[in-house]
N, C-alpha and C. Protein backbone atom coordinates (compact mmCIF):
# COMPACT_ATOMS: atom_id res chain seq x y z
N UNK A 1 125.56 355.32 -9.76
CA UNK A 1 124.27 355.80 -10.25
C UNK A 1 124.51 357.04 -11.11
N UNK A 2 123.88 357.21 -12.54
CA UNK A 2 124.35 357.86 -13.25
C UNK A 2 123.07 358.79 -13.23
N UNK A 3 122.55 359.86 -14.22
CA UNK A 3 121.19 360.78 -14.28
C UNK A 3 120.22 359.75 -15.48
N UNK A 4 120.56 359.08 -15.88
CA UNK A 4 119.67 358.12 -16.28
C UNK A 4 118.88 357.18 -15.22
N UNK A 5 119.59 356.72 -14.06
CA UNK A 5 119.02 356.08 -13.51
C UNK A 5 118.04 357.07 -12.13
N UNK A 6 118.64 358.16 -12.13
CA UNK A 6 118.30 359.18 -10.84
C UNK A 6 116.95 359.47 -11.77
N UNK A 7 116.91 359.84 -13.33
CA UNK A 7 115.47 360.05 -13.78
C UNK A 7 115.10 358.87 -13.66
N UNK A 8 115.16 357.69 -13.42
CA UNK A 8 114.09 356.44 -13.44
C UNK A 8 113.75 356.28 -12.26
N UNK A 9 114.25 356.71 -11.36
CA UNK A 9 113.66 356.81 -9.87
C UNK A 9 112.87 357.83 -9.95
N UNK A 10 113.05 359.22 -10.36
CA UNK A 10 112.58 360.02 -10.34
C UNK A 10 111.06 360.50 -10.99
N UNK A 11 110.99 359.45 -12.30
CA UNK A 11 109.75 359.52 -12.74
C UNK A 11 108.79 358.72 -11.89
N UNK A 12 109.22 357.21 -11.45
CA UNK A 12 108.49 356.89 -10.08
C UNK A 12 107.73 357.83 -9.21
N UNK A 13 108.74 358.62 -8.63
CA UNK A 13 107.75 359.56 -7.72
C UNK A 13 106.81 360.63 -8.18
N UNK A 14 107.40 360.62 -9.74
CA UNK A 14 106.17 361.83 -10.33
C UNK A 14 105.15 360.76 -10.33
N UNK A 15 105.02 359.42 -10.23
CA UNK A 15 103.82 358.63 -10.98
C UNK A 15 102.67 358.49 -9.39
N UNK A 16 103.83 358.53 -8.36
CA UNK A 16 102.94 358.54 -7.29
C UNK A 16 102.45 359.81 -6.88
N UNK A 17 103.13 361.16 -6.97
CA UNK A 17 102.75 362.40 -6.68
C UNK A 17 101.59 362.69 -7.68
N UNK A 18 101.68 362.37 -9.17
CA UNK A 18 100.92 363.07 -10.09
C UNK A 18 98.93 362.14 -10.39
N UNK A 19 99.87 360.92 -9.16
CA UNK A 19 98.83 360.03 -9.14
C UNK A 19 98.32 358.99 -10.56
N UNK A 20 99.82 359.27 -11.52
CA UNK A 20 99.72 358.28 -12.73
C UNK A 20 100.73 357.54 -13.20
N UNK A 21 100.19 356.62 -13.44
CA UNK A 21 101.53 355.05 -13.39
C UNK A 21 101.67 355.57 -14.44
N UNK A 22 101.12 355.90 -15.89
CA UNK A 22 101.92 355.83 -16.80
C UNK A 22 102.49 357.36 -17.45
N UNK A 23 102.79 358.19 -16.49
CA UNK A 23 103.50 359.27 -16.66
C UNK A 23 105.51 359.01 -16.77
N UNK A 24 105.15 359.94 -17.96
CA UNK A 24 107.24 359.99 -18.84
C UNK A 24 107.41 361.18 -18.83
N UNK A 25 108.37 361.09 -18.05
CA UNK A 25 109.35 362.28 -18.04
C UNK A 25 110.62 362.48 -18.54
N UNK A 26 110.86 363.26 -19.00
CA UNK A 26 112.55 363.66 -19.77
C UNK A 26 113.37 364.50 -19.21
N UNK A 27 114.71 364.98 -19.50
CA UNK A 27 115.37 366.05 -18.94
C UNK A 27 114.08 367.03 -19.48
N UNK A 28 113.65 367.60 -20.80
CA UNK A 28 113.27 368.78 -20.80
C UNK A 28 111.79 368.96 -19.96
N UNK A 29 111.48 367.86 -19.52
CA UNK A 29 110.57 368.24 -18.50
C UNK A 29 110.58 369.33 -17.78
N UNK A 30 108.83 369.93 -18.01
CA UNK A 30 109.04 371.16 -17.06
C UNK A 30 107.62 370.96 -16.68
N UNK A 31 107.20 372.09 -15.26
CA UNK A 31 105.55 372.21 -14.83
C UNK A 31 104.73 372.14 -16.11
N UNK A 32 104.70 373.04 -16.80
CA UNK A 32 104.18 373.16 -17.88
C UNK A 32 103.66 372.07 -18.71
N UNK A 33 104.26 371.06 -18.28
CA UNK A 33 104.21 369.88 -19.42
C UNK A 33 103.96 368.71 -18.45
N UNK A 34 103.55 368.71 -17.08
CA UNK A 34 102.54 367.89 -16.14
C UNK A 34 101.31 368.73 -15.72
N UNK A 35 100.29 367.78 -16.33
CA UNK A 35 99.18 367.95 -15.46
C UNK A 35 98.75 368.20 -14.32
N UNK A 36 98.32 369.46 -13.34
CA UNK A 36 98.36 369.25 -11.99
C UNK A 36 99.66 369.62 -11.14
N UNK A 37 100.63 370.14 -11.96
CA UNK A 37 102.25 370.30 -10.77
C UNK A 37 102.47 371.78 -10.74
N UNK A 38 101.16 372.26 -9.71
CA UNK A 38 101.21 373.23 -9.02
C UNK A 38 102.47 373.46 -7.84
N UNK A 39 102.48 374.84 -7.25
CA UNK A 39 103.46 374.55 -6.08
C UNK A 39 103.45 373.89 -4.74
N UNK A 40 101.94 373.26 -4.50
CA UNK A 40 101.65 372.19 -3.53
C UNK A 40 102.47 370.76 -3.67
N UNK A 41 102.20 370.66 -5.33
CA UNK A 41 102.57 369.14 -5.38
C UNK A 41 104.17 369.64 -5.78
N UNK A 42 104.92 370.65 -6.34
CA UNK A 42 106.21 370.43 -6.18
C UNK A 42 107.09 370.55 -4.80
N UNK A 43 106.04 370.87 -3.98
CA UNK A 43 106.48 370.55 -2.67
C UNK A 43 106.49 369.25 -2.07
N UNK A 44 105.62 368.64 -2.54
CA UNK A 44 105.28 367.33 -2.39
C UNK A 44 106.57 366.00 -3.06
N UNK A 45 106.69 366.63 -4.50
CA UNK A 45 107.88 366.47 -5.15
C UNK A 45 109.02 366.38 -4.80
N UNK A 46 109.19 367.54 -4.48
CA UNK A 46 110.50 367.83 -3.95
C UNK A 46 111.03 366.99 -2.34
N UNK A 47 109.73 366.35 -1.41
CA UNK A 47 110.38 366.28 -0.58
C UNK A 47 110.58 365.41 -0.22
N UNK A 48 109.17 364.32 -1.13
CA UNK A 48 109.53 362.65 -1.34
C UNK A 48 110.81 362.43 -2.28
N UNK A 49 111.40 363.36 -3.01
CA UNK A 49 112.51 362.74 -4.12
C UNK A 49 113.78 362.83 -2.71
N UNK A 50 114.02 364.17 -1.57
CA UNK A 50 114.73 364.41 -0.20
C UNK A 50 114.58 363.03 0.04
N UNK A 51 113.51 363.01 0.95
CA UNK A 51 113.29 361.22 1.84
C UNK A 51 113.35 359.77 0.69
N UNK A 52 113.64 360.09 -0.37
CA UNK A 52 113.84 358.45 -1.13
C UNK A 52 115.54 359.03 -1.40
N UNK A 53 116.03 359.63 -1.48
CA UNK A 53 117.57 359.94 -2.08
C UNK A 53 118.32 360.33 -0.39
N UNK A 54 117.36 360.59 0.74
CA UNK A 54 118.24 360.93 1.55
C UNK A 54 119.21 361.82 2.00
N UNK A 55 118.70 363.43 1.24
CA UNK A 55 119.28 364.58 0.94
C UNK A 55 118.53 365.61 1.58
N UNK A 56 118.58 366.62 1.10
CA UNK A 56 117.92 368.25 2.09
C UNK A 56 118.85 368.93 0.40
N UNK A 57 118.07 369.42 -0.09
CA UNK A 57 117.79 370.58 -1.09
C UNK A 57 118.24 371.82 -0.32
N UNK A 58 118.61 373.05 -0.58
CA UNK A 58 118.68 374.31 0.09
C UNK A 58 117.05 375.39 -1.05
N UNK A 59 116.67 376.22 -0.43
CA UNK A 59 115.56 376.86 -0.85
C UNK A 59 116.61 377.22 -2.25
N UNK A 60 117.19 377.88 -2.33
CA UNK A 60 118.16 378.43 -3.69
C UNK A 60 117.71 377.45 -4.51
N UNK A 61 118.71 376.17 -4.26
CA UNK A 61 118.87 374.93 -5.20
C UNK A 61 116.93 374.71 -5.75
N UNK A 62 115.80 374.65 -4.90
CA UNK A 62 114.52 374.59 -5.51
C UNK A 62 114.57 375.93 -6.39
N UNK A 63 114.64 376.98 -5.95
CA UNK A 63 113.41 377.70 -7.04
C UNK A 63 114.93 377.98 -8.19
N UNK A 64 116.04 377.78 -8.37
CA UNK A 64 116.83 377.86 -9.57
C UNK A 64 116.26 376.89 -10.36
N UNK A 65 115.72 375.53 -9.88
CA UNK A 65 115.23 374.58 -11.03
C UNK A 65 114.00 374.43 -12.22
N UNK A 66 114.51 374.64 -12.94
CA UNK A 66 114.20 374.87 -14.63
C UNK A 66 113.24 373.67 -15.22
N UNK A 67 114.08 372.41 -14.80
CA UNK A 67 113.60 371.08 -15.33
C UNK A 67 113.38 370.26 -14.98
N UNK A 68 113.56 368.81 -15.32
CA UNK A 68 113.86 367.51 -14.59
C UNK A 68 115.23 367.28 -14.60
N UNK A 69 116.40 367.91 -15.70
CA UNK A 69 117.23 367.60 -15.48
C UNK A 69 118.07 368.38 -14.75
N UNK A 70 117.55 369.66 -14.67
CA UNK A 70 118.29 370.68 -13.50
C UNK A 70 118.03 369.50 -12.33
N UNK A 71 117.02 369.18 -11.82
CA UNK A 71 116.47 367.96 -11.03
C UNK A 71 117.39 367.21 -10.32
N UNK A 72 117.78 366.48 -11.59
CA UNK A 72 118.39 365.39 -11.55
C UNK A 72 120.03 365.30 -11.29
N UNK A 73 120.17 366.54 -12.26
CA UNK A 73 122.05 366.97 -11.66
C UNK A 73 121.52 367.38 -9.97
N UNK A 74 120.68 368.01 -9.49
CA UNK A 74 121.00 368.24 -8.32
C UNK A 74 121.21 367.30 -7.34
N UNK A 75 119.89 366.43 -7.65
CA UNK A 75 120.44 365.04 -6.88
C UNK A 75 121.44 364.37 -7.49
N UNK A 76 122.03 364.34 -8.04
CA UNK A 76 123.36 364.25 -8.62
C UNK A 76 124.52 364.76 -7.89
N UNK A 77 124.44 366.32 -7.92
CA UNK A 77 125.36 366.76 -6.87
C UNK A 77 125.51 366.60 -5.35
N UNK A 78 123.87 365.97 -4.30
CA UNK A 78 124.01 365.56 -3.01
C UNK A 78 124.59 364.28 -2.95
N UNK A 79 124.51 363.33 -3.85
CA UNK A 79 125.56 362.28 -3.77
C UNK A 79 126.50 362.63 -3.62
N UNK A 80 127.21 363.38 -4.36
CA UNK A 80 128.39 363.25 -4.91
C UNK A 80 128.95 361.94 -6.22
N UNK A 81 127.97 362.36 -7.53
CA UNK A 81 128.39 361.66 -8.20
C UNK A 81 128.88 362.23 -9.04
């Protein structure tokens, strides 16, 4: 699994968190540029992307993240890919 495919999972759960099927996301994705992704729902975010990838984030690793693709290397790095 490469960060192409970790963002295609990943926009999935923005579509169920943000409550829209046809939401696109990119690496330069940021809050700013979703509707609604206050710090409720990046909690929300953050913990359905944990329970679908099967990981635990450390508090550091959340608030260092910038993007979707800071994001995405991170779940990147709990694999180990």
């Amino acid at each position: 699994m490469d960060n192409s495919e970790i963002l295609l999972s990943i926009n999935k759960i923005f579509a169920q968190v943000f409550k829209n099927p046809d939401i696109k996301i990119n690496g330069n994705t940021t809050s700013d540029d979703v509707k609604n992704w206050d710090s409720l729902n990046n909690i929300i975010l953050v913990v359905m992307i944990e329970d679908f990838y099967k990981i635990r984030f450390d508090l550091d690793e959340v608030q260092n993240l910038k993007n979707v693709e800071d994001l995405c290397n991170c779940v990147a790095k709990h694999l180990n890919l």
